[in-house]
Protein backbone atom coordinates (compact mmCIF):
# COMPACT_ATOMS: atom_id res chain seq x y z
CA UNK A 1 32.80 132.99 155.20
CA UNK A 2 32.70 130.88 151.27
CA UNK A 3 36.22 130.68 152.19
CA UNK A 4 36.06 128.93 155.69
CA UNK A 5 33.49 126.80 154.58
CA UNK A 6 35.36 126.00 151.54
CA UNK A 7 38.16 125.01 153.85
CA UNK A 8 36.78 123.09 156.10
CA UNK A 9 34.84 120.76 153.62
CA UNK A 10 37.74 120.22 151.68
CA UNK A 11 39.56 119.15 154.99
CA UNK A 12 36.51 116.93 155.57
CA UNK A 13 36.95 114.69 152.41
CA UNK A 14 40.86 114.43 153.38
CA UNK A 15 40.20 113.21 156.59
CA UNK A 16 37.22 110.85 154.63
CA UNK A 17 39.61 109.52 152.49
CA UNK A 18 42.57 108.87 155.35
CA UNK A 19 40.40 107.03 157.63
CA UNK A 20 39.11 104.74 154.34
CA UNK A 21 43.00 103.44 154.85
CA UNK A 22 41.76 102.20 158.79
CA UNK A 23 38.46 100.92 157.42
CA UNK A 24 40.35 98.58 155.16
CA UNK A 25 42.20 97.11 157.85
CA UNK A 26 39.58 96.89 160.45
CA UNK A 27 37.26 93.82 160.87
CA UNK A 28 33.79 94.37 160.74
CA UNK A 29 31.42 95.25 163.74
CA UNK A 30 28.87 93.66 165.16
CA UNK A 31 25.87 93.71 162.54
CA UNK A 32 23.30 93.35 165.64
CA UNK A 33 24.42 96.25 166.87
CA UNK A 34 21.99 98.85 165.42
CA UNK A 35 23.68 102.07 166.72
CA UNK A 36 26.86 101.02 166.16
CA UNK A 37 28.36 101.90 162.66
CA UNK A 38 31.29 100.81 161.25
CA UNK A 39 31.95 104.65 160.33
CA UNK A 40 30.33 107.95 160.21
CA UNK A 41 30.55 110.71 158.55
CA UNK A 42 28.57 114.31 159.63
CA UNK A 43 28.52 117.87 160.16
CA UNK A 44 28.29 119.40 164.27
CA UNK A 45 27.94 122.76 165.28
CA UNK A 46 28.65 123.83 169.03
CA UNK A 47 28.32 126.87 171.62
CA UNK A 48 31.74 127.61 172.96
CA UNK A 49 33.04 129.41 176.08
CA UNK A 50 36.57 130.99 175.43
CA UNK A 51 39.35 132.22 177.58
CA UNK A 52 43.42 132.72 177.84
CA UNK A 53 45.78 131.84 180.49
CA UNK A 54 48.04 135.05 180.71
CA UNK A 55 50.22 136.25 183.14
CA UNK A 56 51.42 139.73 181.47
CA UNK A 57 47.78 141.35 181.47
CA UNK A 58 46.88 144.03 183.56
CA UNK A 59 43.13 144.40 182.47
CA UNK A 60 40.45 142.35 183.97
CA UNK A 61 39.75 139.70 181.16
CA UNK A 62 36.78 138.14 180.56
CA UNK A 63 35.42 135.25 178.21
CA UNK A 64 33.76 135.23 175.19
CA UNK A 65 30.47 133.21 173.91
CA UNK A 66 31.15 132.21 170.34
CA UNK A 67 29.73 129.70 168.01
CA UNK A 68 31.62 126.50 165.86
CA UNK A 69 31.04 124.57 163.33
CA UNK A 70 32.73 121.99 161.20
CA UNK A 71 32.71 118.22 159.94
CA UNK A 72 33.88 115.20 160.97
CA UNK A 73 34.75 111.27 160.04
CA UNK A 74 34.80 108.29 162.75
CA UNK A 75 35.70 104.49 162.26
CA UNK A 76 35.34 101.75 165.17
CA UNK A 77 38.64 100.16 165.44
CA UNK A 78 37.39 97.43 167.62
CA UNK A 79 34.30 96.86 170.30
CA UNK A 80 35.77 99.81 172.76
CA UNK A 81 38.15 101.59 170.94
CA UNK A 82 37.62 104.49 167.96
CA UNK A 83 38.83 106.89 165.99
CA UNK A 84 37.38 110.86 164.92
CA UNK A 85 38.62 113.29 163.03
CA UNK A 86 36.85 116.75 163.08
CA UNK A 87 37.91 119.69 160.93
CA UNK A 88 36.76 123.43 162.80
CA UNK A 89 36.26 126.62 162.55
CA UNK A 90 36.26 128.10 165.84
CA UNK A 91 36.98 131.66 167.06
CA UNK A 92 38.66 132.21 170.20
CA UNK A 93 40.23 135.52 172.15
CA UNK A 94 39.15 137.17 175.08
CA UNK A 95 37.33 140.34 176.54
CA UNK A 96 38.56 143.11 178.77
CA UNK A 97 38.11 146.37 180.60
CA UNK A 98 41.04 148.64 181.03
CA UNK A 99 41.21 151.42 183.50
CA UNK A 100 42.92 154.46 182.51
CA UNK A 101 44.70 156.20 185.11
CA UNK A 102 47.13 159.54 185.21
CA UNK A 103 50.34 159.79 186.37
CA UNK A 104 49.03 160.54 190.04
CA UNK A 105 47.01 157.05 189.84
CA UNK A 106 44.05 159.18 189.03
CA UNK A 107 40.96 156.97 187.25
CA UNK A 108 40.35 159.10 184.39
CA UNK A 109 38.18 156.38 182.67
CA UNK A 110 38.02 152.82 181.51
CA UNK A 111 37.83 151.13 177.73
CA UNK A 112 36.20 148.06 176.84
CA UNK A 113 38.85 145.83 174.43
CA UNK A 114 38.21 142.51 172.98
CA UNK A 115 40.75 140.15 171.00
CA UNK A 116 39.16 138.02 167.85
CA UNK A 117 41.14 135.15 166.86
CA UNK A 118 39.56 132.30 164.58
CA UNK A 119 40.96 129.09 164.14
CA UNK A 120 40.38 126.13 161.95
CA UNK A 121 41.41 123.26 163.98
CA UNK A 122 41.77 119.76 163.76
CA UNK A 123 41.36 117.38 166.59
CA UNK A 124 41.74 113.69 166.58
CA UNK A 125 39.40 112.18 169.18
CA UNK A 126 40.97 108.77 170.62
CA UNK A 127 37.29 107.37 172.14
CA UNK A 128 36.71 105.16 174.38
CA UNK A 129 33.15 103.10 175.17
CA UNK A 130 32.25 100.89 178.10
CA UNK A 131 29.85 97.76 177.46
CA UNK A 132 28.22 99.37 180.56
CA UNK A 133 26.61 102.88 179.67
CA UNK A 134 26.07 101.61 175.45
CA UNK A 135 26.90 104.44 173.51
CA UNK A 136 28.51 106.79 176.16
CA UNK A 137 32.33 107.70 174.75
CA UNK A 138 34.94 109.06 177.20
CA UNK A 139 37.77 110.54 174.63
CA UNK A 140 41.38 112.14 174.82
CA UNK A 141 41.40 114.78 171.80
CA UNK A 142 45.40 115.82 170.66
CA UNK A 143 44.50 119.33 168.78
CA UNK A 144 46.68 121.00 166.33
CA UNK A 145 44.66 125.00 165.23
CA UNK A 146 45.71 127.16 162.40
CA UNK A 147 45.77 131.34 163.23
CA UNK A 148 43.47 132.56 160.41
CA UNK A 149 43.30 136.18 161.47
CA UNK A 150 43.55 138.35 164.24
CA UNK A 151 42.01 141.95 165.07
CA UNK A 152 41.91 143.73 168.32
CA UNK A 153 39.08 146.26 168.83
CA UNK A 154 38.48 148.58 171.60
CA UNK A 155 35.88 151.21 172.33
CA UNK A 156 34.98 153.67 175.41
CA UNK A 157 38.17 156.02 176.44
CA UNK A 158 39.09 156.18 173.22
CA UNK A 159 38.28 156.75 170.48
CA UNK A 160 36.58 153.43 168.72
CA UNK A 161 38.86 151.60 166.51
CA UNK A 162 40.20 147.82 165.37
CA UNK A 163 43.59 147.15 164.55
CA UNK A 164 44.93 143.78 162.80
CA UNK A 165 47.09 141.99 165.29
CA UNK A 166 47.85 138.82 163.64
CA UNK A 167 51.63 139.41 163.15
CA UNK A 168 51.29 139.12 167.51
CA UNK A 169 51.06 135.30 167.11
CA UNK A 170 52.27 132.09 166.00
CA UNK A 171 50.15 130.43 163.01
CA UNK A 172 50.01 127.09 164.49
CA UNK A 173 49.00 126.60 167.97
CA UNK A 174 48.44 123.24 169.96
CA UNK A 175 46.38 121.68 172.48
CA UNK A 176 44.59 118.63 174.97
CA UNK A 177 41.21 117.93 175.18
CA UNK A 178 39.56 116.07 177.29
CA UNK A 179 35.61 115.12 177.24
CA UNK A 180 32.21 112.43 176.70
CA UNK A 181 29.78 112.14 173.74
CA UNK A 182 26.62 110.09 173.29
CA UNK A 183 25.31 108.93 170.15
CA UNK A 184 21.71 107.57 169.36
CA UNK A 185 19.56 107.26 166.71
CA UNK A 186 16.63 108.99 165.16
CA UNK A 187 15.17 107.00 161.82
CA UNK A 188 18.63 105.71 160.91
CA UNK A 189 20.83 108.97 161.22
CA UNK A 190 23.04 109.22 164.23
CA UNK A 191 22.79 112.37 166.41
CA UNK A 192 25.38 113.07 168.75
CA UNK A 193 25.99 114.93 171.87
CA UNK A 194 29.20 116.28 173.08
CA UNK A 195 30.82 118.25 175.82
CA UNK A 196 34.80 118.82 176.11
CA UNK A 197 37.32 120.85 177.39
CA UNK A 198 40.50 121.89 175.54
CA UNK A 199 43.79 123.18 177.19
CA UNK A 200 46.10 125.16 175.43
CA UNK A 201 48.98 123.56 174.99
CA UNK A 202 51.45 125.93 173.13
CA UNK A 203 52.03 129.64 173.73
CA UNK A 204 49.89 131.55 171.23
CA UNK A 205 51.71 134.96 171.55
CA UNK A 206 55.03 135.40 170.34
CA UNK A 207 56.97 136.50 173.12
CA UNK A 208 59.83 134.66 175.13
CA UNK A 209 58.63 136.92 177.91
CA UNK A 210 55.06 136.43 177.95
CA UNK A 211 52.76 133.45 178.24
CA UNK A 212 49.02 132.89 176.13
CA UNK A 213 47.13 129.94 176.11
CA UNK A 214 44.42 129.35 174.87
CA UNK A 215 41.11 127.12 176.86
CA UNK A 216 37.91 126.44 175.48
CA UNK A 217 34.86 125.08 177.23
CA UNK A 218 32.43 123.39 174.53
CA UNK A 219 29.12 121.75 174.09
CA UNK A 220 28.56 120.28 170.15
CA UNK A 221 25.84 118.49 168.40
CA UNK A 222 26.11 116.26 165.53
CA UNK A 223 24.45 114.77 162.65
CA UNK A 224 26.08 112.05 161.08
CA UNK A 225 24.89 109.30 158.60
């Protein structure tokens, strides 16, 4: 866990010190604009509803509730239009229930399985906010994720055991998301809330016959200063 946090801070003050190049060549915002910040810098955490788009799995899959958490930089390019980078951790994978049956088709039992696959990820949110609903972002979010590890574990049947399945699947994996945040104010520090959805955009499995994607269904919130 040091590690990941290690990580993603370290990607944090990258990303703080790339998007310093933007602020330089930005003009500034509107100073009577009190929510409105030229940039922000901040730490979000979010609840996270994973799944995988398969079509070789013959096991009823389910998703998995898992937690996130990471930090993130954003600079107003103009009155509508903004940039944020956010540095993750996130694990994905997926649930399921296999049913064991003989060679006569006789049920003879069913195991529980469940694939664990944490990413650090790094979208770039592309926001954009209408002079109608102040402080309401609609954003497009191109996602490039980084395989950190992979174990599959499985209990019932059999007997219980993990296994480390990370040699299964590409390192890098890529993907769309799509979603709104709104930002306010509480005693100057911005809080921020945010709900996306991320498609898989690249097969996660390496296989020419098989197809894994990942999707993620999220809800963050941030503090930023």
């Amino acid at each position: 866990m040091k590690k990941i946090l290690l990580v993603t801070f370290a990607s944090a003050i990258i990303a703080l010190a790339f998007s310093n190049v933007l602020l330089a060549q930005e003009s500034k915002t509107n100073q009577n604009d009190k929510t409105s910040k030229k940039y922000s810098i901040g730490f979000k955490v979010g609840y996270n509803l994973v799944n995988s788009n398969n079509n070789f799995s013959l096991s009823e899959i389910e998703s998995i509730n898992e937690m996130s958490h990471g930090g993130y930089f954003s600079t107003s390019l103009n009155s509508h239009f903004s940039i944020q980078l956010e540095v993750l951790y996130i694990k994905k994978g997926w649930k399921e229930t296999i049913t064991i049956v003989d060679d006569g088709g006789f049920v003879l039992g069913t195991a529980n399985g469940k694939m664990e696959l944490p990413y650090i990820e790094a979208p770039i949110l592309i926001k954009y906010s209408t002079k109608s609903i102040s402080n309401l972002n609609f954003y497009i979010a191109p996602t490039i994720g980084y395989i950190l590890e992979a174990e599959y574990s499985s209990s019932g049947y059999w007997n219980d055991y993990s296994v480390d399945t990370k040699y299964w699947f590409n390192n890098y994996s890529f993907g769309l998301g799509l979603g709104l945040d709104y930002m306010f104010n509480v005693k100057n520090q911005q809080i921020t809330i945010d709900v996306r959805y991320t498609e898989g955009l690249s097969d996660i499995y390496k296989s020419e016959t098989f197809s894994l994607k990942n999707k993620v269904f999220s809800f963050y919130v941030g503090y930023g200063i």
